[in-house]
N, C-alpha and C. Protein backbone atom coordinates (compact mmCIF):
# COMPACT_ATOMS: atom_id res chain seq x y z
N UNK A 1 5.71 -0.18 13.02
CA UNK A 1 4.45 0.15 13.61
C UNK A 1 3.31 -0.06 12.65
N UNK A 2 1.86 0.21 13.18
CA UNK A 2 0.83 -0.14 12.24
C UNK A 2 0.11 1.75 11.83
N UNK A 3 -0.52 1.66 10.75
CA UNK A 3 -0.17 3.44 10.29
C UNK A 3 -1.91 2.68 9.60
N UNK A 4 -3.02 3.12 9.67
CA UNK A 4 -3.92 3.46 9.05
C UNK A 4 -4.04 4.09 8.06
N UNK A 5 -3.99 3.50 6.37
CA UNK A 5 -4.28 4.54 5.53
C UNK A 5 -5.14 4.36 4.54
N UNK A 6 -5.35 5.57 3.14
CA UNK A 6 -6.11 4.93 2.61
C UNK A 6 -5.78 5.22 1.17
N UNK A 7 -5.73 4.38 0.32
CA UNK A 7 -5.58 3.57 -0.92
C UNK A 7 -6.39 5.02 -2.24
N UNK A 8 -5.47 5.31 -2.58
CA UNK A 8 -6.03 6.32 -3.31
C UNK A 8 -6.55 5.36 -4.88
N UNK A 9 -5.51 4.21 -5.47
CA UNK A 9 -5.19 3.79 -6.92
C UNK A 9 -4.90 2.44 -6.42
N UNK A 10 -5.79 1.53 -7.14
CA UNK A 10 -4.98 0.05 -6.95
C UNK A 10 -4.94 -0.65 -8.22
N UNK A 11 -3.87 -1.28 -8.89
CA UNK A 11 -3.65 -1.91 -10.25
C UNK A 11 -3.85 -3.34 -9.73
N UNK A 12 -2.74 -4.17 -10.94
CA UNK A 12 -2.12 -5.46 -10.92
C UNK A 12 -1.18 -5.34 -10.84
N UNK A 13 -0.17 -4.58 -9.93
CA UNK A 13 0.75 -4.60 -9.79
C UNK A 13 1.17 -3.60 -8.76
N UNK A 14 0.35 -3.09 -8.21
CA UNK A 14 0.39 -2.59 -6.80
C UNK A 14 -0.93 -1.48 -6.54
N UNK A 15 -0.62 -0.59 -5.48
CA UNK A 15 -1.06 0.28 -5.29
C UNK A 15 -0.61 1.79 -4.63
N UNK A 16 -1.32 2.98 -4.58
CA UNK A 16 -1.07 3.84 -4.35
C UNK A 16 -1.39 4.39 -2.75
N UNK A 17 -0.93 4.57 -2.16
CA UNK A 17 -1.60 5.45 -0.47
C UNK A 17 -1.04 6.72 -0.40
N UNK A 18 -2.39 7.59 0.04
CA UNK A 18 -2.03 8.50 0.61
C UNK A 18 -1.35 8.68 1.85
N UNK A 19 -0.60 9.53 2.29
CA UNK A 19 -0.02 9.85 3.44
C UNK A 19 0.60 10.78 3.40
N UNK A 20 0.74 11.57 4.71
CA UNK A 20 1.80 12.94 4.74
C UNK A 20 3.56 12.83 4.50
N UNK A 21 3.85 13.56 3.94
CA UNK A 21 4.82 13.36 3.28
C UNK A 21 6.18 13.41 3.94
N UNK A 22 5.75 14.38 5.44
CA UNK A 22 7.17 13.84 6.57
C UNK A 22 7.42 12.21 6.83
N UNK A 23 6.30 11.20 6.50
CA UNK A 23 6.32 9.95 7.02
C UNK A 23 6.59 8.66 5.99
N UNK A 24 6.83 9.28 4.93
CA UNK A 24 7.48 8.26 3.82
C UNK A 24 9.19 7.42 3.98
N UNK A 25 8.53 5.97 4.17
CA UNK A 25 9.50 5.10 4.68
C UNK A 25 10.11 5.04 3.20
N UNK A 26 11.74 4.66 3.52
CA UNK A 26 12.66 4.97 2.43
C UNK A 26 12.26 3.70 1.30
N UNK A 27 12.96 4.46 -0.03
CA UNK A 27 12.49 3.60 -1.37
C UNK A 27 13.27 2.38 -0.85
N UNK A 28 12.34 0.84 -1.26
CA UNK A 28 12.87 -0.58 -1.18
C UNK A 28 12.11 -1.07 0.16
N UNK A 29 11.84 0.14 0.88
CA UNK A 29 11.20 -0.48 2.37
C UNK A 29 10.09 -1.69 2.24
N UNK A 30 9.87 -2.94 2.47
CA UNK A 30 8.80 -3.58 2.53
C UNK A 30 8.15 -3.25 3.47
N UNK A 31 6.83 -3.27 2.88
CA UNK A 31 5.45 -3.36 4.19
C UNK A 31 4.53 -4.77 4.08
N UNK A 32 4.58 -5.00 4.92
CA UNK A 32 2.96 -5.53 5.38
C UNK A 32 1.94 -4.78 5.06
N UNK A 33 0.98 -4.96 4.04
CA UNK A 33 -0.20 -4.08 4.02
C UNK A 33 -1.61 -5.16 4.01
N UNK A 34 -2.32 -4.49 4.95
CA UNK A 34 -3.90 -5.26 5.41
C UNK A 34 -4.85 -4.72 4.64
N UNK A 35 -5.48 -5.05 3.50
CA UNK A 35 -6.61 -3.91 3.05
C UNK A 35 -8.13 -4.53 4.09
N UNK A 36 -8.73 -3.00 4.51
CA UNK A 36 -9.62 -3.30 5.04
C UNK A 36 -10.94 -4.08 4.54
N UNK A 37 -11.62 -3.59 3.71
CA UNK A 37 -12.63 -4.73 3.01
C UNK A 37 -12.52 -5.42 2.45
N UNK A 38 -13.29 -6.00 2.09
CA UNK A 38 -13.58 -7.70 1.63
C UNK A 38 -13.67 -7.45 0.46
N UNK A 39 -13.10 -8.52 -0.86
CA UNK A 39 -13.18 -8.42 -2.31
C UNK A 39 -15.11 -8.50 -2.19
N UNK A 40 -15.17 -8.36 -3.69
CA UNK A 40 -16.66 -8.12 -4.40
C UNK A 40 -17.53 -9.37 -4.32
N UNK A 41 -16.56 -10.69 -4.29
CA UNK A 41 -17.10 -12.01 -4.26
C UNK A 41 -17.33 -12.16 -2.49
N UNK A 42 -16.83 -11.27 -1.39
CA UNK A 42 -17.23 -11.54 -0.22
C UNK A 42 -15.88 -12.47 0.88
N UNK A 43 -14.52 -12.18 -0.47
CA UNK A 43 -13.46 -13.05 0.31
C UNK A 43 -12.94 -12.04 0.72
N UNK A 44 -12.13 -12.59 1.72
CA UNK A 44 -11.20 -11.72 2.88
C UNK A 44 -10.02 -11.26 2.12
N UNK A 45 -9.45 -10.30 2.21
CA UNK A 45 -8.18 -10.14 1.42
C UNK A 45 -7.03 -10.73 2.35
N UNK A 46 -5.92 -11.51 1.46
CA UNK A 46 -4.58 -11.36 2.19
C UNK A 46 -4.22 -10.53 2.83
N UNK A 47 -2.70 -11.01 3.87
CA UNK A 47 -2.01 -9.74 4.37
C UNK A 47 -1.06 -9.45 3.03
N UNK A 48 -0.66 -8.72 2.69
CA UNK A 48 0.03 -8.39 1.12
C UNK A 48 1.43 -8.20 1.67
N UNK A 49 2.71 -9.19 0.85
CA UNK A 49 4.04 -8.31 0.98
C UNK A 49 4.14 -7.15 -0.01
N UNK A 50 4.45 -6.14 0.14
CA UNK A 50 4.84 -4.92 -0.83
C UNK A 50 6.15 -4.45 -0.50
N UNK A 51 6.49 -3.32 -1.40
CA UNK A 51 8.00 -3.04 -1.72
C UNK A 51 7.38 -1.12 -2.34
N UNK A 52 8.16 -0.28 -1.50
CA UNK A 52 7.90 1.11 -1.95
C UNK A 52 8.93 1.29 -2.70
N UNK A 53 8.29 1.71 -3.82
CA UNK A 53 8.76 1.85 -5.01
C UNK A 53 8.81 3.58 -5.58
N UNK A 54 7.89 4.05 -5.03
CA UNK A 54 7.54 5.65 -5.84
C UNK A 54 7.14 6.62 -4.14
N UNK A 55 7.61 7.65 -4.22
CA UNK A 55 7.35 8.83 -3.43
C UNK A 55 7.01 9.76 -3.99
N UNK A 56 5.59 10.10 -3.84
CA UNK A 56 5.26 11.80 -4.26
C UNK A 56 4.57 12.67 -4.07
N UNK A 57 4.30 13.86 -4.33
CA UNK A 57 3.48 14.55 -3.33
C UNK A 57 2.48 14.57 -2.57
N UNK A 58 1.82 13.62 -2.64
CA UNK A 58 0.16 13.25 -2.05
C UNK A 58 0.37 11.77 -1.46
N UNK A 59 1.36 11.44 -1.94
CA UNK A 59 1.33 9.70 -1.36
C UNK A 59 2.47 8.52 -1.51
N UNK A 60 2.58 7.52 -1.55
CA UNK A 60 3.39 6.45 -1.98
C UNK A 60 3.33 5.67 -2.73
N UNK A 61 4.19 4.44 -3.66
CA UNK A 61 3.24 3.89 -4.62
C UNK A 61 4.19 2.28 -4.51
N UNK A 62 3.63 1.85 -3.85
CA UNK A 62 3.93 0.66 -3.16
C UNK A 62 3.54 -0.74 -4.25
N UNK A 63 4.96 -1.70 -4.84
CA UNK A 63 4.35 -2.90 -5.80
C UNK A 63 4.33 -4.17 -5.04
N UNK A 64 3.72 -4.64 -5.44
CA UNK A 64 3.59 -6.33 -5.10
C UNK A 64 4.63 -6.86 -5.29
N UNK A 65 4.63 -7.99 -4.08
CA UNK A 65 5.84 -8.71 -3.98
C UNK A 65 5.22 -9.86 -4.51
N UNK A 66 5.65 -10.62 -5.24
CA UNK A 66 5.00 -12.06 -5.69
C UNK A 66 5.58 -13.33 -5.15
């Protein structure tokens, strides 16, 4: 399904989302993730493959698939 969320931490090598903690898809799960705005230069972002990697109390911590 598609889950609206929002991006607490973003590196080079992934990022962090908040979400409630009954709804954490199991470690290894890939997502599809859409970030909503546009980079700083005005480009569209990719759709991103990711890989959940970390579960913890406030959120998930999802890395880039390359």
């Amino acid at each position: 399904g598609v889950l609206a969320l929002f991006t607490e931490n973003i590196s080079d090598t992934g990022l962090f989302i908040k979400m409630p903690s009954d709804g954490y898809p199991p470690l290894g799960t890939t997502a599809h993730v859409n970030l909503k705005n546009n980079f700083e230069d005005g480009e569209e972002p990719p759709l991103l493959e990711m890989k959940v990697v970390r579960h913890a109390d406030s959120g998930i911590g999802l890395e880039f698939i390359l």
